[in-house]
N, C-alpha and C. Protein backbone atom coordinates (compact mmCIF):
# COMPACT_ATOMS: atom_id res chain seq x y z
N UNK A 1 -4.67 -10.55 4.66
CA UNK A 1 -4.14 -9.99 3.44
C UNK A 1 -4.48 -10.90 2.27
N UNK A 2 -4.76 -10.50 1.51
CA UNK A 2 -4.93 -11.04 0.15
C UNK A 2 -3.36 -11.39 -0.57
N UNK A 3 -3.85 -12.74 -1.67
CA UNK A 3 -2.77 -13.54 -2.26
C UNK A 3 -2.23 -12.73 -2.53
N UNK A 4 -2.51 -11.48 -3.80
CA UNK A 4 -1.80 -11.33 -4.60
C UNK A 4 -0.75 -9.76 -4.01
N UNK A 5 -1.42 -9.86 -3.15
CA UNK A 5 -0.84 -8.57 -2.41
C UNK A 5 0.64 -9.57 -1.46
N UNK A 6 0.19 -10.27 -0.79
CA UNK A 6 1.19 -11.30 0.01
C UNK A 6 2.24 -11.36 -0.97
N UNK A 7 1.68 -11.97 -2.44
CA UNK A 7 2.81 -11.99 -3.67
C UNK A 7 3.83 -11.24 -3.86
N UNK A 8 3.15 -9.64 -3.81
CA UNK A 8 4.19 -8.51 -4.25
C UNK A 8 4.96 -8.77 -2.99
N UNK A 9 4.72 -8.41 -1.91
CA UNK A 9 5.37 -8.07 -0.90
C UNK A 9 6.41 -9.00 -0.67
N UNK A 10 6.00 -10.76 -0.74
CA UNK A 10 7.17 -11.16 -0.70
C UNK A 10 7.78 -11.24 -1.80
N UNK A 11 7.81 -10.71 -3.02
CA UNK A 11 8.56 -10.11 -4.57
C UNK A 11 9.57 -9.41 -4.32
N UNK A 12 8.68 -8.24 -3.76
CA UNK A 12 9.86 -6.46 -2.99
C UNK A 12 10.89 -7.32 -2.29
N UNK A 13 10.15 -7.77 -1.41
CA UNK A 13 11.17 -8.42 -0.23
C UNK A 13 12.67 -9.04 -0.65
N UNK A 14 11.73 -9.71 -1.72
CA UNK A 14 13.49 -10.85 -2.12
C UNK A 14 13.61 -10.11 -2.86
N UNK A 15 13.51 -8.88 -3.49
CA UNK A 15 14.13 -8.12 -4.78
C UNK A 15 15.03 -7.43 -4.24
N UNK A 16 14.53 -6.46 -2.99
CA UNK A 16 15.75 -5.73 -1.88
C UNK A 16 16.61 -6.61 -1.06
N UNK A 17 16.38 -7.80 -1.06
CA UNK A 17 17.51 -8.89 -0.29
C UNK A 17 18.25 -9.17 -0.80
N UNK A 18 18.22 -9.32 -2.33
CA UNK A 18 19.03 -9.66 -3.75
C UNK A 18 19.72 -8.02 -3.62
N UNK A 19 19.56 -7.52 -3.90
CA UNK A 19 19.84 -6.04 -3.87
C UNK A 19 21.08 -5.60 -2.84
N UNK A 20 20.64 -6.07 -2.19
CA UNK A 20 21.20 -5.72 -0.27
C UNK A 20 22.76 -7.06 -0.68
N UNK A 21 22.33 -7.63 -0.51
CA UNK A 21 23.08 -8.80 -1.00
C UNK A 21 24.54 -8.51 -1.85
N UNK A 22 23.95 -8.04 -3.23
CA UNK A 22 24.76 -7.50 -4.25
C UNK A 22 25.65 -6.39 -4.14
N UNK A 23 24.96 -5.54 -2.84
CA UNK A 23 25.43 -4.00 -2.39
C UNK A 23 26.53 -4.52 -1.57
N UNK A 24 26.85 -5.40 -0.39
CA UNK A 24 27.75 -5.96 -0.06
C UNK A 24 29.00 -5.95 -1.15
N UNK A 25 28.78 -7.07 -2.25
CA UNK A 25 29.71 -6.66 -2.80
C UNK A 25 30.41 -5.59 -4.09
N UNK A 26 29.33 -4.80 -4.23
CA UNK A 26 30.48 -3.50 -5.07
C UNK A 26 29.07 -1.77 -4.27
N UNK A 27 29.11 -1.40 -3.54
CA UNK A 27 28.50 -0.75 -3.00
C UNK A 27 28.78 0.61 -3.56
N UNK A 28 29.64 0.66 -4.21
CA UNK A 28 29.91 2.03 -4.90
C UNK A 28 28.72 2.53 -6.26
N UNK A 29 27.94 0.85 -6.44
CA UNK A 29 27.36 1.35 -7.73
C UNK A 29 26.09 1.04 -7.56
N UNK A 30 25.96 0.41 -6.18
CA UNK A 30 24.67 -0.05 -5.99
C UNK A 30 23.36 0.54 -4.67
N UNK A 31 24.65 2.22 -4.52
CA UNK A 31 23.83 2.56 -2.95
C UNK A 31 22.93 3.40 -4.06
N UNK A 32 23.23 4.44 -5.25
CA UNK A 32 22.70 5.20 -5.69
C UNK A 32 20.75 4.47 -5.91
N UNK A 33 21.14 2.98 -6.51
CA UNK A 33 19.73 2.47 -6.96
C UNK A 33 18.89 1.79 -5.55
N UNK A 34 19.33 1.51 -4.70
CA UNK A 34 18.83 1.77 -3.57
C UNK A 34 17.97 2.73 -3.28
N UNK A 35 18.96 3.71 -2.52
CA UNK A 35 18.10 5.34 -2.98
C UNK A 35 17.04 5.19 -3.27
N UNK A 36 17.22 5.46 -4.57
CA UNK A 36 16.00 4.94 -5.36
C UNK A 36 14.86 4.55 -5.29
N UNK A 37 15.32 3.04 -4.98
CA UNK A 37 14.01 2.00 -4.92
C UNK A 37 13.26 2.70 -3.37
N UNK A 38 14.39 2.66 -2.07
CA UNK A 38 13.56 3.31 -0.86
C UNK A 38 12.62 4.49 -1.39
N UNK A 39 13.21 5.49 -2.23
CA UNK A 39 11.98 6.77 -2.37
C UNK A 39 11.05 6.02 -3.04
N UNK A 40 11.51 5.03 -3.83
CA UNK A 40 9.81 4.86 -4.62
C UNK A 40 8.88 4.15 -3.63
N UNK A 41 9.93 3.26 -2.91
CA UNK A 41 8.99 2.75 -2.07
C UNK A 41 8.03 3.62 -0.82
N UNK A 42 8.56 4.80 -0.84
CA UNK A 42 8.25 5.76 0.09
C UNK A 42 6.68 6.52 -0.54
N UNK A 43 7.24 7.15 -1.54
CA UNK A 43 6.14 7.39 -2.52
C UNK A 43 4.80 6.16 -2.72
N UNK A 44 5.41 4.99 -2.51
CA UNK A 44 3.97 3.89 -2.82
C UNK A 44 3.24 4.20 -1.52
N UNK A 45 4.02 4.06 -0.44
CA UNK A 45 3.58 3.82 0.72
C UNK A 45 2.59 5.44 0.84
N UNK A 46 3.09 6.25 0.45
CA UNK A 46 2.25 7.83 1.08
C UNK A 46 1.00 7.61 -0.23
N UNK A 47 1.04 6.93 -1.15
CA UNK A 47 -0.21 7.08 -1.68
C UNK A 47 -1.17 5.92 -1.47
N UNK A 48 -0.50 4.61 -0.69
CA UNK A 48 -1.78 4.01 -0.52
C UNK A 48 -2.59 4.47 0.94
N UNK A 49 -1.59 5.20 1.72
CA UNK A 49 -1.96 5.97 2.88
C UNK A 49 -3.10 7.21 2.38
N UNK A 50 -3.40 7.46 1.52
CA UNK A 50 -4.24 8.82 1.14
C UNK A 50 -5.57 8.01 0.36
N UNK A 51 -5.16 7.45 -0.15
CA UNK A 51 -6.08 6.07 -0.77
C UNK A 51 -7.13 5.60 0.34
N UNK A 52 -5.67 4.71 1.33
CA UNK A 52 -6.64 4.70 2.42
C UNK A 52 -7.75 5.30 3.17
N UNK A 53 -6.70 6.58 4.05
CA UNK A 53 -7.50 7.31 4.44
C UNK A 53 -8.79 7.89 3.92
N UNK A 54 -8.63 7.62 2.40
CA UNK A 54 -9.89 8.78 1.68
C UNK A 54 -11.15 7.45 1.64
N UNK A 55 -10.81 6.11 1.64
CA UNK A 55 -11.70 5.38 1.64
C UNK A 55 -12.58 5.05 2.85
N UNK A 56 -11.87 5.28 4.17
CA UNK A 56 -12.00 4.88 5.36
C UNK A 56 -12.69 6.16 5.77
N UNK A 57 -12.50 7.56 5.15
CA UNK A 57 -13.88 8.69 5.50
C UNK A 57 -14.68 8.41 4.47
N UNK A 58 -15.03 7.64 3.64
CA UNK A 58 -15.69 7.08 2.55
C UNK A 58 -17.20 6.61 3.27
N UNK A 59 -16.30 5.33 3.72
CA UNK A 59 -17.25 4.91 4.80
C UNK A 59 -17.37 4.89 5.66
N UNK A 60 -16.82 5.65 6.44
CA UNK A 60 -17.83 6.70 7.62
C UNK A 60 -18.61 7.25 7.98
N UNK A 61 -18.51 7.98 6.39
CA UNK A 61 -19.74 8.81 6.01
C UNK A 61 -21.29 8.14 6.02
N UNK A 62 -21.06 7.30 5.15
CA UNK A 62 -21.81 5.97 4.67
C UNK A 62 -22.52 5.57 6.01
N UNK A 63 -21.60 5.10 6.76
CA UNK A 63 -21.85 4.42 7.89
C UNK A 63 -23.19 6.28 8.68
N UNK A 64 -22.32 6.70 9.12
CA UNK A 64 -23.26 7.65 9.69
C UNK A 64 -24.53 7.96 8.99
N UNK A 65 -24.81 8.06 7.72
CA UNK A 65 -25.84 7.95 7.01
C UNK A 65 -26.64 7.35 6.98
N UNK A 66 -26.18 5.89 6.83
CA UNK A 66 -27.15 4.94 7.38
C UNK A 66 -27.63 4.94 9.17
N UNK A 67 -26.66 5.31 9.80
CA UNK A 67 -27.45 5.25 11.04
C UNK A 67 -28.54 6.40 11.69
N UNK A 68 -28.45 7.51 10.45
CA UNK A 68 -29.39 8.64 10.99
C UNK A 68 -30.78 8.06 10.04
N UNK A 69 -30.46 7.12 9.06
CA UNK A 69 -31.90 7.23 8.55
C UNK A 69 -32.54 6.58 8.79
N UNK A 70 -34.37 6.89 9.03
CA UNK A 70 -35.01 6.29 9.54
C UNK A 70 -35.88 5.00 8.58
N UNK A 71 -36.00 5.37 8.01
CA UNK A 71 -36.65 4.34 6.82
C UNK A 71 -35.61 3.09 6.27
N UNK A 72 -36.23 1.53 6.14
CA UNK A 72 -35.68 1.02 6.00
C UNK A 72 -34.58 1.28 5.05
N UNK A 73 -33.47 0.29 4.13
CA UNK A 73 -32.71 0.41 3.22
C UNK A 73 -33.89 -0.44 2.36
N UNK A 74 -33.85 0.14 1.05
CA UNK A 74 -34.53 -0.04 -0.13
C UNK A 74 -33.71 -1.77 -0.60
N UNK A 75 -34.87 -2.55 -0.99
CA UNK A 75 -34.39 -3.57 -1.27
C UNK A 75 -33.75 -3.83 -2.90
N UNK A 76 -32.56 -4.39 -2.89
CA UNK A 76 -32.33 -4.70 -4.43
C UNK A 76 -32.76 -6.11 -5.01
N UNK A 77 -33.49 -5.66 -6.51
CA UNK A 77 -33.87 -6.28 -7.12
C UNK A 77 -33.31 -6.51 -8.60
């Protein structure tokens, strides 16, 4: 994994621990923003999943392309 990705994640992490934490003590005002944060986090997660996936038939494609063609790959200059 990359730094800055490691970064966020442990960010989220202690932001929902602080969170979780705080919900302990007055939970009446703090389940609603919870909520919340889980759907958004739900929502991040289903779009880097489509992201993904769309990159990973990206190069597949790619990949199969290159292996049907017969002529070298053109050199860059």
């Amino acid at each position: 994994m990359s730094f800055p990705f490691r970064l966020f994640t442990l960010s989220a992490g202690a932001a929902v621990a602080g969170v979780a934490v705080y919900a302990v003590m007055k939970p009446e005002k703090v389940r609603p923003v919870m909520v919340e944060t889980i759907k958004s986090g739900l929502k991040v997660k289903s779009w880097a999943c489509d992201r993904f996936s769309s990159a990973k038939k990206e190069m597949s494609s790619m990949v199969e392309e290159a292996k049907k063609a017969d002529a070298p790959a053109a050199s860059v200059k």
